[in-house]
N, C-alpha and C. Protein backbone atom coordinates (compact mmCIF):
# COMPACT_ATOMS: atom_id res chain seq x y z
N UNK A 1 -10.86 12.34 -11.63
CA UNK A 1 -11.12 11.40 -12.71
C UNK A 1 -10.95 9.98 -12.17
N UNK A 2 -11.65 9.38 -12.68
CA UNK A 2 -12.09 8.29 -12.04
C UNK A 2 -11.40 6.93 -13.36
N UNK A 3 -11.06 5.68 -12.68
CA UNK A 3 -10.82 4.71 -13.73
C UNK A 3 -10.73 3.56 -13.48
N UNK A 4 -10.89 2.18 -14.00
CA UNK A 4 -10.80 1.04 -13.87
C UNK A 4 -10.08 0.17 -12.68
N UNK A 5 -10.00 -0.24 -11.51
CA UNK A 5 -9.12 -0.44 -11.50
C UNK A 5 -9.31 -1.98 -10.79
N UNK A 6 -8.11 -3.03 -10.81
CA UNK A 6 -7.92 -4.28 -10.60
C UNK A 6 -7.53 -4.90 -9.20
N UNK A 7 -8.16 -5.55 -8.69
CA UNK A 7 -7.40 -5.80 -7.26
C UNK A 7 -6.36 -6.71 -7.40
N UNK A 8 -6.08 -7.62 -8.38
CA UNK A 8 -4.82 -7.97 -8.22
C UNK A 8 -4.43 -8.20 -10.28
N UNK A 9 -2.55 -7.61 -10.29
CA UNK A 9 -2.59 -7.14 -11.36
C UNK A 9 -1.24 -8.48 -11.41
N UNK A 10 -0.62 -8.88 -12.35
CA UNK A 10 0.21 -9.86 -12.20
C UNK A 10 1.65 -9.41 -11.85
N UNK A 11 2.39 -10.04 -11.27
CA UNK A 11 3.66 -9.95 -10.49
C UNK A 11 4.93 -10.92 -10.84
N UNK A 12 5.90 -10.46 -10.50
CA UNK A 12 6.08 -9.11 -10.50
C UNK A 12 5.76 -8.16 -11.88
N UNK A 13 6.14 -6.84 -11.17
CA UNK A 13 5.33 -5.71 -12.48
C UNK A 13 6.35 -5.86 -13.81
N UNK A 14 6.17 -5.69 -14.47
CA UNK A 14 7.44 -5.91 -15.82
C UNK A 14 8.35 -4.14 -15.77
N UNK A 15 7.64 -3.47 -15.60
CA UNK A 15 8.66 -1.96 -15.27
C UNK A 15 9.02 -2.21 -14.20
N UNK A 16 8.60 -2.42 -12.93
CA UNK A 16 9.25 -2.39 -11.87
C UNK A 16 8.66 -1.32 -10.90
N UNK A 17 7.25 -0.88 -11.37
CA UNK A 17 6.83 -0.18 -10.95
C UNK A 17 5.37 0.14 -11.02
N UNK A 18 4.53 0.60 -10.12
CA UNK A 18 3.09 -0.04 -9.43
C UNK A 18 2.37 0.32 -10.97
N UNK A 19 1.73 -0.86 -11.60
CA UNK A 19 0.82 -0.38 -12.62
C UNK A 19 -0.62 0.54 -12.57
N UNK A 20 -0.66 1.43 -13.37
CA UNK A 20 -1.94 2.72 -13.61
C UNK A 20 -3.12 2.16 -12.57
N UNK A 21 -3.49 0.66 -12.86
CA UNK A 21 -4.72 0.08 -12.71
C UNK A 21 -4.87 -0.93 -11.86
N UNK A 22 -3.82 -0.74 -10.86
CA UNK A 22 -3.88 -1.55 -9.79
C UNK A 22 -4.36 -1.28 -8.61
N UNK A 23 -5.86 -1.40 -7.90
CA UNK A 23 -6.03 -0.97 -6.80
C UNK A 23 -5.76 -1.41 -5.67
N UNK A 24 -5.44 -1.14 -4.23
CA UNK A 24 -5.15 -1.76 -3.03
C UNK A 24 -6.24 -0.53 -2.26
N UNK A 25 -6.40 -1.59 -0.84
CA UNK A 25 -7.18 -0.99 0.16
C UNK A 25 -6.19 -0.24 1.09
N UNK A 26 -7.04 0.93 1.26
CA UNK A 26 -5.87 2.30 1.45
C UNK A 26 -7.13 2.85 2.70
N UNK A 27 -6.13 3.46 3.89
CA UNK A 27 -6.40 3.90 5.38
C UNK A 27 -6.67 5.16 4.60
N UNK A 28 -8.15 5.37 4.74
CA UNK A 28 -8.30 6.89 4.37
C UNK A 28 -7.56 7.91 4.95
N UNK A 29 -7.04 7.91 5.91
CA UNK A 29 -6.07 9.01 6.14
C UNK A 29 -5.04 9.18 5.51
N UNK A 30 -4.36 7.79 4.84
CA UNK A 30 -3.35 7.98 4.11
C UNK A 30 -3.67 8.55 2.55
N UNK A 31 -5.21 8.09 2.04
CA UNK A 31 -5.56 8.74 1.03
C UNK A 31 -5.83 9.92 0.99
N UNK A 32 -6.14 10.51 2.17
CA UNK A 32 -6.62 11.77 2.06
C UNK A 32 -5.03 13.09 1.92
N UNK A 33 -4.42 12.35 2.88
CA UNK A 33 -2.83 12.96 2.75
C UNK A 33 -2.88 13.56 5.01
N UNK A 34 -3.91 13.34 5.14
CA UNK A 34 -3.69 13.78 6.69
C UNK A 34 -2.55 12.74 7.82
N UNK A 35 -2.42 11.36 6.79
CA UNK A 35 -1.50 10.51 7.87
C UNK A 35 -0.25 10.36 6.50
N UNK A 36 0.97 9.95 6.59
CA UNK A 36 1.73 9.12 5.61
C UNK A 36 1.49 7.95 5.73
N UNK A 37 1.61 7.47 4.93
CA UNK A 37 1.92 5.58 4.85
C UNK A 37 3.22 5.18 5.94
N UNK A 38 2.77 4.14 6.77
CA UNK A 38 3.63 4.16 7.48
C UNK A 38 3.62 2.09 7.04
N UNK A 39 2.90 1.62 6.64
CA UNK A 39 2.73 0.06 6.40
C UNK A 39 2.27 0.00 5.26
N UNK A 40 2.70 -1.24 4.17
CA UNK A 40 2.50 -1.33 2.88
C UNK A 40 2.71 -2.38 2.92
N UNK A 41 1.72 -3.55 2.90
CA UNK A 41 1.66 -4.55 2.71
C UNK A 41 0.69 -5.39 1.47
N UNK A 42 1.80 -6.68 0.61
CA UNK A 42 1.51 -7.06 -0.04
C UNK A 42 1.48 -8.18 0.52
N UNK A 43 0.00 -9.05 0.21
CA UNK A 43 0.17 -10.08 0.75
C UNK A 43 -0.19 -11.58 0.48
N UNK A 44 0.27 -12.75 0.73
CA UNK A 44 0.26 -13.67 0.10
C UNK A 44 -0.56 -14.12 -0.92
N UNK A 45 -1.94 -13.57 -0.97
CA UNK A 45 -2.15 -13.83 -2.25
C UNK A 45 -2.41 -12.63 -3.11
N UNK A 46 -1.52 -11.72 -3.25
CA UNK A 46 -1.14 -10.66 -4.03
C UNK A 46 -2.34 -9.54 -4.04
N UNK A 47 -2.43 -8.88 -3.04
CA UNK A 47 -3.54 -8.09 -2.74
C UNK A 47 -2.21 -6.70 -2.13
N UNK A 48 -2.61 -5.50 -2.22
CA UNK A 48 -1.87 -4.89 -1.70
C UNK A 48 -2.81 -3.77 -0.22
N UNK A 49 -2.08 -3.62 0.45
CA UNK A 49 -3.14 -2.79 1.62
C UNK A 49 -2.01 -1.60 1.86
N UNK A 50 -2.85 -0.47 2.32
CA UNK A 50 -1.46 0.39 2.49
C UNK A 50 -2.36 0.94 4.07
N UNK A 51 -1.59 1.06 4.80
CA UNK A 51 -2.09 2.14 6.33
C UNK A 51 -1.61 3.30 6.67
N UNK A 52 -1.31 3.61 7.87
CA UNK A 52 -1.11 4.87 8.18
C UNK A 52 -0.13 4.20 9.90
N UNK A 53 -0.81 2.82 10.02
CA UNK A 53 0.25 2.70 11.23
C UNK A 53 0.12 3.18 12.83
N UNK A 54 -1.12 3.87 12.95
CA UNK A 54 -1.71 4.45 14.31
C UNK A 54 -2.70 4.55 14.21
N UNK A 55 -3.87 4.80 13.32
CA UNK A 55 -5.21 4.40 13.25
C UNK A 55 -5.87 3.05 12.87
N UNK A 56 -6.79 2.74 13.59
CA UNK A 56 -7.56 1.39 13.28
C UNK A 56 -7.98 1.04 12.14
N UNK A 57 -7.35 0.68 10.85
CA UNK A 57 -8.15 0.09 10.06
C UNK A 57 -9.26 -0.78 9.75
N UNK A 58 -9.90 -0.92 10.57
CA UNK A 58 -11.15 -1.71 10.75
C UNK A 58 -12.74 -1.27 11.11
N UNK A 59 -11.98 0.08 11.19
CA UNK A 59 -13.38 0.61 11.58
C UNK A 59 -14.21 1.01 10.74
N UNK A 60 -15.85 1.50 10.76
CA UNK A 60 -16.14 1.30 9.63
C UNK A 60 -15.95 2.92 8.90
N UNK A 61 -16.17 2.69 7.32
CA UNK A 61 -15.10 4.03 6.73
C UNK A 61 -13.99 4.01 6.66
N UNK A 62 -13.22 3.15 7.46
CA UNK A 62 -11.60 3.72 7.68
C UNK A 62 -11.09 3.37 6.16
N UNK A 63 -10.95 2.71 5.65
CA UNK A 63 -10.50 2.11 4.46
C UNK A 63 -10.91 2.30 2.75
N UNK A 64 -10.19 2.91 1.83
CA UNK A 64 -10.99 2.98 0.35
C UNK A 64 -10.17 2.02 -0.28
N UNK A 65 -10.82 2.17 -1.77
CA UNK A 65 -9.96 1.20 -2.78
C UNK A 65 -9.67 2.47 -3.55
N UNK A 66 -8.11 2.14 -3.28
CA UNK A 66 -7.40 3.24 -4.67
C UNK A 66 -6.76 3.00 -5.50
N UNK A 67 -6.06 3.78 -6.42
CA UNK A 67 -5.25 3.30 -7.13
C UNK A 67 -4.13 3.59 -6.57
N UNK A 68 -3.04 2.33 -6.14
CA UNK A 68 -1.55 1.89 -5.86
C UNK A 68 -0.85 3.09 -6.43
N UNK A 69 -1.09 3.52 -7.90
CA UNK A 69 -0.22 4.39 -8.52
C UNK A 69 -0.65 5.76 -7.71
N UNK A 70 -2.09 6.29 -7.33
CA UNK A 70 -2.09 7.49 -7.24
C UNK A 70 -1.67 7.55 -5.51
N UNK A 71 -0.99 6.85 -4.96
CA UNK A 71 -0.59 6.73 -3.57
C UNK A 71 1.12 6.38 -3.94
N UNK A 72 1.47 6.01 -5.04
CA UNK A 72 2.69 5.96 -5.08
C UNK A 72 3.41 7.55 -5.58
N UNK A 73 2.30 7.83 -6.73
CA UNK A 73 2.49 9.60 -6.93
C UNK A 73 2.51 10.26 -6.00
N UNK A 74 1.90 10.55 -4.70
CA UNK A 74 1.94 11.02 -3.86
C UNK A 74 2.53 11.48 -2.56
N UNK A 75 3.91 9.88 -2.49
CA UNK A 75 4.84 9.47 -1.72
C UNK A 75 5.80 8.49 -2.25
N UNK A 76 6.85 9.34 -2.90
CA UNK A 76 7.88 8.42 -3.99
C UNK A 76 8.58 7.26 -3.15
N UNK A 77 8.39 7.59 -1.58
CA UNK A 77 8.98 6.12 -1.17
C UNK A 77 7.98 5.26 -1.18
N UNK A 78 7.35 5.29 -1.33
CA UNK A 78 5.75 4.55 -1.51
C UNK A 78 6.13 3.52 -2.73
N UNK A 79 6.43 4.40 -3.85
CA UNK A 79 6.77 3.91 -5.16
C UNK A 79 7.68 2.94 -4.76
N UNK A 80 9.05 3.12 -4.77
CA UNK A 80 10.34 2.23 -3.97
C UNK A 80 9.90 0.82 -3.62
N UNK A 81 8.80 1.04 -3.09
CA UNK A 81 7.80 -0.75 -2.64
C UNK A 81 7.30 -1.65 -3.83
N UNK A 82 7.49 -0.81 -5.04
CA UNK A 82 6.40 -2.09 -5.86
C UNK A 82 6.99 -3.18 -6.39
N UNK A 83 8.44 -3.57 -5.75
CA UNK A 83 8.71 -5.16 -5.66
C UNK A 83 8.68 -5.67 -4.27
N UNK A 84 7.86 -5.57 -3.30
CA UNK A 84 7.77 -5.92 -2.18
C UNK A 84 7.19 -7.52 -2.37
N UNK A 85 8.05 -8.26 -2.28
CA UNK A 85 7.27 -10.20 -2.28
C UNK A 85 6.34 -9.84 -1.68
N UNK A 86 5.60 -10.97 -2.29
CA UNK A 86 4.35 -11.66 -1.57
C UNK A 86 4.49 -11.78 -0.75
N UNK A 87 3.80 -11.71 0.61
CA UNK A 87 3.68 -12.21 1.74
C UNK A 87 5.29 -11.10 2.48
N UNK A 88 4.56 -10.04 2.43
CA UNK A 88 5.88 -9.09 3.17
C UNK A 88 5.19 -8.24 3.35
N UNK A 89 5.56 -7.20 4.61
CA UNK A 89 5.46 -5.91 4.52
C UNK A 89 6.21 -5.23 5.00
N UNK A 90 6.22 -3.90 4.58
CA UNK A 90 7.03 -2.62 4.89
C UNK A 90 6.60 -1.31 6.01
N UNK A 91 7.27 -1.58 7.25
CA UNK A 91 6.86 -0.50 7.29
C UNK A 91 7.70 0.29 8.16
N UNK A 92 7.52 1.57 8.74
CA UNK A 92 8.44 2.39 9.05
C UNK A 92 7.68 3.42 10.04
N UNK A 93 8.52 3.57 11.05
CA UNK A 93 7.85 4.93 12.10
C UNK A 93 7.82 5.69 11.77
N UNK A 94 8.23 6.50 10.67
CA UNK A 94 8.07 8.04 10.53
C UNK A 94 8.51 8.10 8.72
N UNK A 95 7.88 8.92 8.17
CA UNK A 95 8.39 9.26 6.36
C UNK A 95 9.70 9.03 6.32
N UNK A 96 10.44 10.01 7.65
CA UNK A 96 12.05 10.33 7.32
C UNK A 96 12.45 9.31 7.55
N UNK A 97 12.45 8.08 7.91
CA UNK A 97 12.77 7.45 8.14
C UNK A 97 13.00 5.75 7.22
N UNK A 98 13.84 4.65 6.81
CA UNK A 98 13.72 4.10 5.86
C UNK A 98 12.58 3.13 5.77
N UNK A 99 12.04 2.08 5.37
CA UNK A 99 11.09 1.22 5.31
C UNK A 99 11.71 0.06 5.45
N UNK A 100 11.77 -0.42 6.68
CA UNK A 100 12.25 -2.03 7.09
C UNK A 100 10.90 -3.05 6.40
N UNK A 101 11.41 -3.88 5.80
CA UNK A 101 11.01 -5.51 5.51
C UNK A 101 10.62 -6.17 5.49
N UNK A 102 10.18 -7.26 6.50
CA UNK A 102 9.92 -8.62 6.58
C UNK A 102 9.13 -8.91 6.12
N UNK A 103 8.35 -10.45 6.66
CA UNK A 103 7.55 -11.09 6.42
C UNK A 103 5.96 -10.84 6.83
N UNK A 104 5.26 -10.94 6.59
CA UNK A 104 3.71 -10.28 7.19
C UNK A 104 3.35 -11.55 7.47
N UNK A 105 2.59 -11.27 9.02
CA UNK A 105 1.94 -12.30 9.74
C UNK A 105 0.41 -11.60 10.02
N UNK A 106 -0.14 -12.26 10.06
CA UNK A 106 -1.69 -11.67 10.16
C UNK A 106 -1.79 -12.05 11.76
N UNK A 107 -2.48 -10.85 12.71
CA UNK A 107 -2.45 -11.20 13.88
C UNK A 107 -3.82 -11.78 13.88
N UNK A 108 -4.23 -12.93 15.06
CA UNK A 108 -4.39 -13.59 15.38
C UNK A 108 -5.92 -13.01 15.91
């Protein structure tokens, strides 16, 4: 089922948690469920991207627009992110592992 969805929804969320109708650009592997999310970045001007952290996002195909929520259903630490500031990202080597912080720099 298919539904509406917004590329940028206003912030922070008032639950505290990724709204129904918020889409971000998602590493098809992580949509498909063959990679985890290993990077979740929101970024300065409130766009959200999620990866996988070892495949190229740039290639062509690599990337869909989903819904934030049905990638947060999917990986509850995923969820855990939807107060990540602006201009930050999260990411982490492995699921088991926690989701460090900072600031997101766009490489060059």
């Amino acid at each position: 089922m298919s539904h509406e969805l917004f590329r940028q929804v206003e912030f922070p969320f008032s639950d505290g948690r990724f709204p129904y109708d918020l889409g971000a650009v998602v590493q098809r592997t992580v949509f498909t469920g063959e990679e985890p999310a290993r990077e979740v970045v929101h970024t300065q001007d409130n766009d959200w991207l999620v990866g996988d952290g070892v495949n190229d996002p740039n290639l062509p195909g690599a990337v869909v627009v989903a819904g934030m929520s049905h990638i947060a259903d999917a990986d509850a630490s995923v969820a855990e992110l939807a107060t990540l500031p602006l201009g930050h990202i999260a990411e982490r080597a492995d699921p088991s592992l926690p989701w460090v912080v900072s600031r997101h720099e766009w490489l060059e």
